[in-house]
C-alpha atoms as a PDB file:
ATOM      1  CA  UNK A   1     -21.741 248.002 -40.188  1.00  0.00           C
ATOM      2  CA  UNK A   2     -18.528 249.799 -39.824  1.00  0.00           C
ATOM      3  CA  UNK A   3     -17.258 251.843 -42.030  1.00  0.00           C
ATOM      4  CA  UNK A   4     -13.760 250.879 -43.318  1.00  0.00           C
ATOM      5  CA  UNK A   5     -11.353 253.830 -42.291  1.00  0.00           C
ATOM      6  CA  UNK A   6      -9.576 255.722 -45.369  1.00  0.00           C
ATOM      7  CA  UNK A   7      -5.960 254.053 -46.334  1.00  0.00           C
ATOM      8  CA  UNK A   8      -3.626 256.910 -44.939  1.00  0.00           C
ATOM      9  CA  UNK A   9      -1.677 258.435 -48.086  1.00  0.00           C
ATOM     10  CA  UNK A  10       1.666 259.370 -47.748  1.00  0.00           C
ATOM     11  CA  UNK A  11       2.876 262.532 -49.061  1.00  0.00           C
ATOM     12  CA  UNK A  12       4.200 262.639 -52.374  1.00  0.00           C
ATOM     13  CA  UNK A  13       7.944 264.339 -51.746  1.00  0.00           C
ATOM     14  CA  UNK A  14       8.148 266.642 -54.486  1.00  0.00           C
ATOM     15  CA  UNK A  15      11.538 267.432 -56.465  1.00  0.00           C
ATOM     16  CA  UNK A  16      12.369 270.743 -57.961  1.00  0.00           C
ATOM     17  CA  UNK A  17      15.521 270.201 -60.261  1.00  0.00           C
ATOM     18  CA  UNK A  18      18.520 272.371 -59.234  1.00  0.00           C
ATOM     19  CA  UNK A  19      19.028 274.948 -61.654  1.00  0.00           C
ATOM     20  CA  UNK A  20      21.942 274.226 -63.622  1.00  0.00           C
ATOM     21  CA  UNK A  21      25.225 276.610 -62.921  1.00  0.00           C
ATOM     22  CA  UNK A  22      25.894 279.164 -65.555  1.00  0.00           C
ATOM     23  CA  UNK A  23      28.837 278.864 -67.315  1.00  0.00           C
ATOM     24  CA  UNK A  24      32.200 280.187 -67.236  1.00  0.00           C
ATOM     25  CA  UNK A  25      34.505 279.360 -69.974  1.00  0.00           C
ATOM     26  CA  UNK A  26      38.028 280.848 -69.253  1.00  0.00           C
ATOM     27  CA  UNK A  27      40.851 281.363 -71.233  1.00  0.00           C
ATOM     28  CA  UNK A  28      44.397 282.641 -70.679  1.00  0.00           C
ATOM     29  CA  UNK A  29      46.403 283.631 -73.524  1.00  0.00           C
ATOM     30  CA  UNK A  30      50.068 284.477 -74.441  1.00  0.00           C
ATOM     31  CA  UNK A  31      51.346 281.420 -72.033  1.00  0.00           C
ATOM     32  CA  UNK A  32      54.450 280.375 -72.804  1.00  0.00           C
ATOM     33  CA  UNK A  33      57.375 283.274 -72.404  1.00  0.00           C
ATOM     34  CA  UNK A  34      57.306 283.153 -68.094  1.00  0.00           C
ATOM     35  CA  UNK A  35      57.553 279.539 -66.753  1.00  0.00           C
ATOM     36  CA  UNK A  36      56.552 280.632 -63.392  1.00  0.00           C
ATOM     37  CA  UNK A  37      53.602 282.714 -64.093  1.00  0.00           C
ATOM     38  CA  UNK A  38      52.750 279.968 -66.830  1.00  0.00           C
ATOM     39  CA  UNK A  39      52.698 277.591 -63.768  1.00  0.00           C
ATOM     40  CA  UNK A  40      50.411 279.740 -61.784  1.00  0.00           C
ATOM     41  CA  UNK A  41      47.594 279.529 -64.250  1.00  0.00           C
ATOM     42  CA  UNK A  42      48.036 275.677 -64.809  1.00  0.00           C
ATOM     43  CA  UNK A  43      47.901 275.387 -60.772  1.00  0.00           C
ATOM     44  CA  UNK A  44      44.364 277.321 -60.870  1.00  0.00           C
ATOM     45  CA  UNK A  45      41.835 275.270 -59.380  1.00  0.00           C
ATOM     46  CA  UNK A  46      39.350 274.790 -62.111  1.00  0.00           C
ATOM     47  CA  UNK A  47      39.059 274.326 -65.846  1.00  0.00           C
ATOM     48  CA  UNK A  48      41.250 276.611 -67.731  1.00  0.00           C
ATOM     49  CA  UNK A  49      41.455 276.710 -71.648  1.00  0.00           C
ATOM     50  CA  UNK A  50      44.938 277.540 -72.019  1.00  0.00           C
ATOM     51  CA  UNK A  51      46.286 279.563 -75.213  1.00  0.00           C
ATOM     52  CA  UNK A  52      49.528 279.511 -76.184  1.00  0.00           C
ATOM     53  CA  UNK A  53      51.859 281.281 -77.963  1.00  0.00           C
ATOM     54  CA  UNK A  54      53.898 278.529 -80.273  1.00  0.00           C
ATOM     55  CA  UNK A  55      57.949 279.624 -80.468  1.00  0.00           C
ATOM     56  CA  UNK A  56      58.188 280.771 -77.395  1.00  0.00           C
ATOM     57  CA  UNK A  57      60.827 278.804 -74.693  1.00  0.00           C
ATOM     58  CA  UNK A  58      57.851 276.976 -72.055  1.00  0.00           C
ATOM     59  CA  UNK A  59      54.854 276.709 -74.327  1.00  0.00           C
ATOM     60  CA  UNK A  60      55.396 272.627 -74.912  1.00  0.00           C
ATOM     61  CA  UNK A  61      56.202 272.223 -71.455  1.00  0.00           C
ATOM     62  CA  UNK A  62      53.517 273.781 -70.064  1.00  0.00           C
ATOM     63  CA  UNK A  63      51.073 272.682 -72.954  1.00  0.00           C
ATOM     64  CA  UNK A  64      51.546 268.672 -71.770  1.00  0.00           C
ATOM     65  CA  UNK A  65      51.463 270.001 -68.170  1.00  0.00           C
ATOM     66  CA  UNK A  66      48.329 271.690 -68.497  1.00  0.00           C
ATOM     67  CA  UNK A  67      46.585 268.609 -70.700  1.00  0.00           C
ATOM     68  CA  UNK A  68      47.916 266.117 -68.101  1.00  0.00           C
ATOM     69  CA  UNK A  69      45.881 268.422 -65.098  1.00  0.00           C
ATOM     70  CA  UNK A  70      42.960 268.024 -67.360  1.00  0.00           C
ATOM     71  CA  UNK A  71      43.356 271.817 -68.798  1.00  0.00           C
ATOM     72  CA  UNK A  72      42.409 272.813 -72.662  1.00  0.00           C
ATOM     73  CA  UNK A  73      45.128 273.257 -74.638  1.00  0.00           C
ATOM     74  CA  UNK A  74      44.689 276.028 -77.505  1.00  0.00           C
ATOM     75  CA  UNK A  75      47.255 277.701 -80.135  1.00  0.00           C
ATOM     76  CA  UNK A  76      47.431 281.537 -79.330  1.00  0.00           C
ATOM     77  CA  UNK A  77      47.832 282.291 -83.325  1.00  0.00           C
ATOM     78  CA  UNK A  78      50.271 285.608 -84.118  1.00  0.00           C
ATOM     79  CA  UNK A  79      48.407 287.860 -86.319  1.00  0.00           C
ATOM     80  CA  UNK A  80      48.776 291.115 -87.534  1.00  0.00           C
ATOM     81  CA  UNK A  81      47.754 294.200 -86.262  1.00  0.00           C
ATOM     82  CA  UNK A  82      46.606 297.484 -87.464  1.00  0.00           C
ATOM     83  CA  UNK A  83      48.955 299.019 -85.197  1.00  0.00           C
ATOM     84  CA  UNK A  84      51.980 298.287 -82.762  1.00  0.00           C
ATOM     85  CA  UNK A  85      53.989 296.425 -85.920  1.00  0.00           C
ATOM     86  CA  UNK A  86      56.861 296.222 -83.729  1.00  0.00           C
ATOM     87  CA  UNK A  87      55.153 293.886 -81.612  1.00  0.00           C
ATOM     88  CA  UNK A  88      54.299 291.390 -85.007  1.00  0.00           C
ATOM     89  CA  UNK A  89      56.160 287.874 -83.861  1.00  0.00           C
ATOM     90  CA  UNK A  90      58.427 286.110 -87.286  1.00  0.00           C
ATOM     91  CA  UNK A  91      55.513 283.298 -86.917  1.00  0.00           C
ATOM     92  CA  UNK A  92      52.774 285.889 -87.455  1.00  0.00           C
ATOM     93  CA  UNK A  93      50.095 285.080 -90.009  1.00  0.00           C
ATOM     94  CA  UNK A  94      50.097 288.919 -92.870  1.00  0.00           C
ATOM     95  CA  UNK A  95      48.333 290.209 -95.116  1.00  0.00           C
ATOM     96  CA  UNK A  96      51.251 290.183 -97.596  1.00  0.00           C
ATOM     97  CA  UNK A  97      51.318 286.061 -97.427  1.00  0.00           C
ATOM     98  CA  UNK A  98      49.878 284.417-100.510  1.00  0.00           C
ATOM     99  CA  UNK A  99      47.167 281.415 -99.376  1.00  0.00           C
ATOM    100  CA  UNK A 100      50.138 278.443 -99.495  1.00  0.00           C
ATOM    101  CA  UNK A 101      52.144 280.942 -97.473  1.00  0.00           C
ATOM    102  CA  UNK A 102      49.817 281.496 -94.875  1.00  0.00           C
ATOM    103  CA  UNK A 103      49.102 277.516 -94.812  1.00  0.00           C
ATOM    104  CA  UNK A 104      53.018 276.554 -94.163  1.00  0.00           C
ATOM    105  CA  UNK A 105      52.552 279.393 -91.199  1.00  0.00           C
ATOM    106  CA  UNK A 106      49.816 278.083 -89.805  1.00  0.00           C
ATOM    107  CA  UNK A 107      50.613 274.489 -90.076  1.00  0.00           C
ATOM    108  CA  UNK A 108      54.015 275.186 -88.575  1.00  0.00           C
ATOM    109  CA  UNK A 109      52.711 276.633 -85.622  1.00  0.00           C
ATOM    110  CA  UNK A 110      50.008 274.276 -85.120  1.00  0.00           C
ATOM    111  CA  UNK A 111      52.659 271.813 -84.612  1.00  0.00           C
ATOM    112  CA  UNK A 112      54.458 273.523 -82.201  1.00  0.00           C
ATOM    113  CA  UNK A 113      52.266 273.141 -79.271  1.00  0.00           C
ATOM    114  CA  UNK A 114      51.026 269.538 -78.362  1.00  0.00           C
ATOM    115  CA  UNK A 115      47.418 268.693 -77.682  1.00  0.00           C
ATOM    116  CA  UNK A 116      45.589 271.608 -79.656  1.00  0.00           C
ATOM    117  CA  UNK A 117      41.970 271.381 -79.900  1.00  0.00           C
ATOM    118  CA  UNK A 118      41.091 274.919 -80.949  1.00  0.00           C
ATOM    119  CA  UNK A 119      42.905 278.061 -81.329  1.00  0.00           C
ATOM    120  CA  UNK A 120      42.356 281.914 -81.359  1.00  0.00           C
ATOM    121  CA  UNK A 121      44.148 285.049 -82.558  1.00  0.00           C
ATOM    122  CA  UNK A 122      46.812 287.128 -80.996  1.00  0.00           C
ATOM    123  CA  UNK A 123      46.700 290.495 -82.077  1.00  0.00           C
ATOM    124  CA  UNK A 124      45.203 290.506 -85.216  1.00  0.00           C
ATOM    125  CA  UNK A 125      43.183 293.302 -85.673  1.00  0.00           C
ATOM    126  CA  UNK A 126      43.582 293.400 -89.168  1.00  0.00           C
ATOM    127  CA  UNK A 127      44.091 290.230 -90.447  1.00  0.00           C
ATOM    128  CA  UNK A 128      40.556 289.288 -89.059  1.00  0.00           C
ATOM    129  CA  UNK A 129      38.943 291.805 -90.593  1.00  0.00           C
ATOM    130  CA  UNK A 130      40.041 290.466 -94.398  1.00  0.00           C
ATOM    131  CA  UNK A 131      37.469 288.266 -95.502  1.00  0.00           C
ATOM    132  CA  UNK A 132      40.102 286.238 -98.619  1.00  0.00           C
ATOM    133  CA  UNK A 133      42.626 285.607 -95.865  1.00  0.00           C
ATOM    134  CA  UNK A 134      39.871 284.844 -92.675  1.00  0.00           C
ATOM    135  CA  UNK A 135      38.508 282.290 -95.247  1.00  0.00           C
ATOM    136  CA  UNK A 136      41.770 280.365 -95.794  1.00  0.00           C
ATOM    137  CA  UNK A 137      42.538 280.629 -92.212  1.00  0.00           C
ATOM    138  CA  UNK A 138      39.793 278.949 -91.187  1.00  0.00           C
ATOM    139  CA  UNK A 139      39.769 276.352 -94.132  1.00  0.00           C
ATOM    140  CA  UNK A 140      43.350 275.404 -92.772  1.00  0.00           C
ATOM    141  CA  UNK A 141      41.271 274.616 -89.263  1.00  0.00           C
ATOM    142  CA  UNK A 142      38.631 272.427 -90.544  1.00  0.00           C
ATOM    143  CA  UNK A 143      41.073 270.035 -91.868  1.00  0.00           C
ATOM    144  CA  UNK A 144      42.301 269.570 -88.117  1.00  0.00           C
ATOM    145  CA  UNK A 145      38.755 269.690 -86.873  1.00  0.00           C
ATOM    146  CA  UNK A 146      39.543 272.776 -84.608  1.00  0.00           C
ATOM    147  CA  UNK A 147      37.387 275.229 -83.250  1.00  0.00           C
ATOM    148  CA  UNK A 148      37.865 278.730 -83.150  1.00  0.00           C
ATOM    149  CA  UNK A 149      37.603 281.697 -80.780  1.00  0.00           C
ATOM    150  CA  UNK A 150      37.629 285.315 -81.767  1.00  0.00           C
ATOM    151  CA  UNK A 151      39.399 287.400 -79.441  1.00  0.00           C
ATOM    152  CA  UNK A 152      37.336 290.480 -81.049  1.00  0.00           C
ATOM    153  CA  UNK A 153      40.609 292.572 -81.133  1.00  0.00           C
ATOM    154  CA  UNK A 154      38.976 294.544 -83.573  1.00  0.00           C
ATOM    155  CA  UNK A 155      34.507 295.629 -84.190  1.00  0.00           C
ATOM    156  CA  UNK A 156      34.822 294.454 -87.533  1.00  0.00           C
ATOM    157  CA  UNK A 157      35.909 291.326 -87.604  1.00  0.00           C
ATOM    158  CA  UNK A 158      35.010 288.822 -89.900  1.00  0.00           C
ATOM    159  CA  UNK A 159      36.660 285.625 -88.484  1.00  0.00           C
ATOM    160  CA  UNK A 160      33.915 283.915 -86.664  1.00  0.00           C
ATOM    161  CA  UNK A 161      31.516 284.260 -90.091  1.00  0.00           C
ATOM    162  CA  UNK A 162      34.324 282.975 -92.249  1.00  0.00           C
ATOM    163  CA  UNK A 163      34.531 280.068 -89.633  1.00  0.00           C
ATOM    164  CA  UNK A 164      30.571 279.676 -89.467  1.00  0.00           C
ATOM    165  CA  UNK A 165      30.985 278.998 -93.390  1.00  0.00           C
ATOM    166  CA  UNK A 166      33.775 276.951 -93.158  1.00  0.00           C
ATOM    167  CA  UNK A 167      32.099 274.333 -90.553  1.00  0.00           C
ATOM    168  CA  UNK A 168      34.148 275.490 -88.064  1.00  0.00           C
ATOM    169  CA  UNK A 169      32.568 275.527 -84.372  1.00  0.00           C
ATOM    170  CA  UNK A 170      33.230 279.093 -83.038  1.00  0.00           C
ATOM    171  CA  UNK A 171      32.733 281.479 -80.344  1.00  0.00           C
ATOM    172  CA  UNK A 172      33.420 285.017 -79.541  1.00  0.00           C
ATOM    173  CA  UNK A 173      35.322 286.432 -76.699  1.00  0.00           C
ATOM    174  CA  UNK A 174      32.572 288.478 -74.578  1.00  0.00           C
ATOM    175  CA  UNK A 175      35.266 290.132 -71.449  1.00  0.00           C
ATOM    176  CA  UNK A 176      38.585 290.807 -71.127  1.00  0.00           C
ATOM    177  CA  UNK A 177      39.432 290.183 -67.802  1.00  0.00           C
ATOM    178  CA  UNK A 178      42.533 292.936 -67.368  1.00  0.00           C
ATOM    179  CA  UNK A 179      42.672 295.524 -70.564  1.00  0.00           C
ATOM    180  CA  UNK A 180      44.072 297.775 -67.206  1.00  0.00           C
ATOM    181  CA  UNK A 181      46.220 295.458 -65.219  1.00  0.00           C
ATOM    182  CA  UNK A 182      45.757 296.439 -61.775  1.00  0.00           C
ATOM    183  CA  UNK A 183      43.594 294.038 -59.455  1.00  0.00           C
ATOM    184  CA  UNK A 184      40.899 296.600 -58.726  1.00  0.00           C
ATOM    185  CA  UNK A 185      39.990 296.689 -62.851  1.00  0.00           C
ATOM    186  CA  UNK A 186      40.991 292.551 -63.311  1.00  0.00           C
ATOM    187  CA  UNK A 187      37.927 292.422 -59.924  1.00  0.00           C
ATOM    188  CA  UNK A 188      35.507 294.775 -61.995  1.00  0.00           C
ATOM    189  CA  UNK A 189      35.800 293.240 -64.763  1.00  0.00           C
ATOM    190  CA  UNK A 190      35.586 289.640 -63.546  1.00  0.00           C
ATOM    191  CA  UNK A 191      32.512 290.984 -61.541  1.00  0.00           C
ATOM    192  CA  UNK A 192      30.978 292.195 -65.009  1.00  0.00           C
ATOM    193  CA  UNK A 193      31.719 288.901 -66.672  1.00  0.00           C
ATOM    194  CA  UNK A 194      30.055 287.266 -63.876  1.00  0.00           C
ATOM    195  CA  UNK A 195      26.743 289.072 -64.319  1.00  0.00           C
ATOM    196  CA  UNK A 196      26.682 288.593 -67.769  1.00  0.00           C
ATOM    197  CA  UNK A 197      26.913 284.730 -67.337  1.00  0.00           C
ATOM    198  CA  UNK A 198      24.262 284.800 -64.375  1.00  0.00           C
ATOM    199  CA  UNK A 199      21.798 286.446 -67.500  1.00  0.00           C
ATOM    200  CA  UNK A 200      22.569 284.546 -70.007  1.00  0.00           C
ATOM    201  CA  UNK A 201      23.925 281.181 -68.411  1.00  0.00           C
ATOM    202  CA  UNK A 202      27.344 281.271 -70.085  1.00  0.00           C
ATOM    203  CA  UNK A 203      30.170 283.973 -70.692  1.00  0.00           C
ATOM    204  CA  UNK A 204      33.565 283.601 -72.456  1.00  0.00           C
ATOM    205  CA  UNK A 205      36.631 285.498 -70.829  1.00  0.00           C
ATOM    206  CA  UNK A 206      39.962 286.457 -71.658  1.00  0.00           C
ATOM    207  CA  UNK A 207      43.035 286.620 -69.018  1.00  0.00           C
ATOM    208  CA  UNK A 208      46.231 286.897 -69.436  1.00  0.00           C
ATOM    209  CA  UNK A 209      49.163 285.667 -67.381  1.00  0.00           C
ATOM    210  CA  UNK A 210      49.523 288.613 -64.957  1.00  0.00           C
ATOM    211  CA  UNK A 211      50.661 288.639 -61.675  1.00  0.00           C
ATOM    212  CA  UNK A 212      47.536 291.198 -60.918  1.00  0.00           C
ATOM    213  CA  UNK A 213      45.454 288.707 -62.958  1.00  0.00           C
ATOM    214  CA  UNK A 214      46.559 285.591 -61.108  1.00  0.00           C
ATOM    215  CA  UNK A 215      46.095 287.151 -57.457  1.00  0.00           C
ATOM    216  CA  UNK A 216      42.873 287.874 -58.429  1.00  0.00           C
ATOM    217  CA  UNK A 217      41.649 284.619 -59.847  1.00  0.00           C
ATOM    218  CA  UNK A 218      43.566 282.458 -57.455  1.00  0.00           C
ATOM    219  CA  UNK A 219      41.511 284.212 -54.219  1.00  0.00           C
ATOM    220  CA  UNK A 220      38.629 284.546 -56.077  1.00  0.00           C
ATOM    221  CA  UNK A 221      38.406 281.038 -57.751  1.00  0.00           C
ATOM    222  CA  UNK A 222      37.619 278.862 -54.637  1.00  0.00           C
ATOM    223  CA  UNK A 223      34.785 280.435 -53.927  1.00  0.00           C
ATOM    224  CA  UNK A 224      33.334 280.844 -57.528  1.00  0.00           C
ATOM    225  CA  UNK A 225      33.664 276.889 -58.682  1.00  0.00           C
ATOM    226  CA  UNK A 226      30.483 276.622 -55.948  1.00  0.00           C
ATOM    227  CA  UNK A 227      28.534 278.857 -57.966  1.00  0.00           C
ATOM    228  CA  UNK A 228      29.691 278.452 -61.901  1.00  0.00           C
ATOM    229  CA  UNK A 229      30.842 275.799 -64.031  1.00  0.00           C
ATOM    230  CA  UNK A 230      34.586 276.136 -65.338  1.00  0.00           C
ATOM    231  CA  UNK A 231      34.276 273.995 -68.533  1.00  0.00           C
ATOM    232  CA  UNK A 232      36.382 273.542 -71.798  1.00  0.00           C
ATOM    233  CA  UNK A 233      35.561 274.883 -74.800  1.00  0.00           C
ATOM    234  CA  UNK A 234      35.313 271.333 -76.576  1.00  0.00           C
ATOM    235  CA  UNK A 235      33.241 270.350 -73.845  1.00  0.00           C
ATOM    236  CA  UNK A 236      30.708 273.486 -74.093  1.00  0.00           C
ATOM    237  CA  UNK A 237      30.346 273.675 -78.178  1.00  0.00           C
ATOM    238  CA  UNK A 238      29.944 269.908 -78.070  1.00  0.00           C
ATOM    239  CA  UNK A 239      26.933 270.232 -76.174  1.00  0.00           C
ATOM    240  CA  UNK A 240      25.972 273.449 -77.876  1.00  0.00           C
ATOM    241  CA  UNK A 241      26.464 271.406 -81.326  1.00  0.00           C
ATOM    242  CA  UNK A 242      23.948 268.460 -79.982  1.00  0.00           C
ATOM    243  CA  UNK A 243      21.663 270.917 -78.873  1.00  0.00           C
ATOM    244  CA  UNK A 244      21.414 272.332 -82.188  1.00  0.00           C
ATOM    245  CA  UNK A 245      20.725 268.987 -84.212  1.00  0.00           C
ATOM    246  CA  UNK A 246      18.277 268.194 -81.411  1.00  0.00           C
ATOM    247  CA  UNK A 247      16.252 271.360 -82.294  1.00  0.00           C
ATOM    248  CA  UNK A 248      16.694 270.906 -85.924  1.00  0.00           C
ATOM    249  CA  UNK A 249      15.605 267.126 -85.589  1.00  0.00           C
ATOM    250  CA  UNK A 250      12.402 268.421 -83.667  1.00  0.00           C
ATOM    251  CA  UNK A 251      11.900 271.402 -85.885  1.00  0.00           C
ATOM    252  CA  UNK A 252      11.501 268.399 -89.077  1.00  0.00           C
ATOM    253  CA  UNK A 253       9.231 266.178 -86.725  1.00  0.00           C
ATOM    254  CA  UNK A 254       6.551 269.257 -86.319  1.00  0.00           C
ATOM    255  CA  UNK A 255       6.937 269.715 -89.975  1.00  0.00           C
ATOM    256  CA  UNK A 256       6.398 266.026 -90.894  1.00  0.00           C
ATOM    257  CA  UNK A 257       2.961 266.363 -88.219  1.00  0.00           C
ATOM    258  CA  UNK A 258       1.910 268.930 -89.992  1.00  0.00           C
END
């Protein structure tokens, strides 16, 4: 009697999943003042959160541009400084302003730059370190839903705890692309900004609308969307904010197994 031969098996084709990208979420503040250089970042070839500064003469322009390319539109919000008071804009939120005072400023400039979903401070390397006026500030927000970045212009800030408290969603700025404007520091610093999202799988950076900036980003940017994810900040603490209720929904199912 023969024996039957073995049914061949084919080989299973196994499927590693791609690790995902880290994260790069970009933003460019004090847009608005230079129409040209404005344009520049708007023309960059990836996802841009774009902050601008409300009075100034391009900022609604470029604010409807940017949305209609698919950009994030923020409010670069004027706030005082513990130094260079010359430089503190009319529209500036102060310590001096009582709490309705500071809510007609912020309103006001809220509503001077179309398509706002978040905003973060200019300056304000005072004003975010006073807990009474951080927690207004940031009460003001949550009525609009906003979301909030601190530009950690100053080590003790208190602005992303008073927005933690007041619901806010809220991130902190981790690099500033070009505290030295030249495009040697804007490359070194992009580099280290770069590393830090390859550790940790995301990294929030500051730019601003330099013309050393810009040559930088727009050689460099090509080749970097391969390898990193330009997102929007609504995009990235949406998905942070359903990771979280995922964990906390798992976190009550072990208790209730228990």
């Amino acid at each position: 009697m023969l024996t039957p031969k073995p049914v061949p098996v084919m080989p299973v084709a196994l499927t590693v999943a791609k690790p995902e990208r880290p994260k790069v979420l970009l933003i460019i503040d004090d847009i608005g003042d230079n129409y040209r250089l404005g344009k520049r970042v708007i023309d960059l070839p990836v996802t841009v959160n774009l902050a601008f500064l409300p009075r100034t003469p391009f900022a609604r322009r470029l604010a409807q541009a940017g949305y209609q390319l698919g950009h994030e539109v923020m409010l670069h919000l004027p706030m005082e400084s513990t130094t260079r008071k010359d430089l503190l804009r009319e529209e500036a939120l102060t310590q001096s302003l009582s709490e309705s005072e500071l809510r007609q400023k912020f309103f006001e400039n809220l509503s001077d730059i179309p398509h706002v979903r978040g905003f973060n401070n200019h300056m304000g390397s005072l004003l975010t370190t006073l807990p009474q006026q951080m927690e207004w500030v940031m009460a003001f927000a949550a009525e609009r839903q906003l979301y909030f970045v601190d530009s950690r212009t100053s080590s003790q800030s208190v602005a992303l705890q008073q927005a933690s408290e007041q619901g806010l969603r809220a991130v902190g700025r981790d690099i500033f692309l070009d505290p030295v404007g030249d495009q040697a520091s804007v490359e070194k610093q992009l580099n280290k900004a770069l590393a830090l999202a390859d550790k940790r799988g995301v990294v929030v950076m500051i730019g601003h609308p330099y013309r050393d900036t810009l040559d930088v980003l727009e050689r460099r940017l090509p080749q970097l969307r391969k390898d990193y994810q330009f997102v929007s900040l609504t995009s990235y603490l949406n998905q942070t904010s359903t990771l979280a209720k995922e964990s906390q929904a798992q976190q009550r199912d072990l208790k209730t197994l228990k």
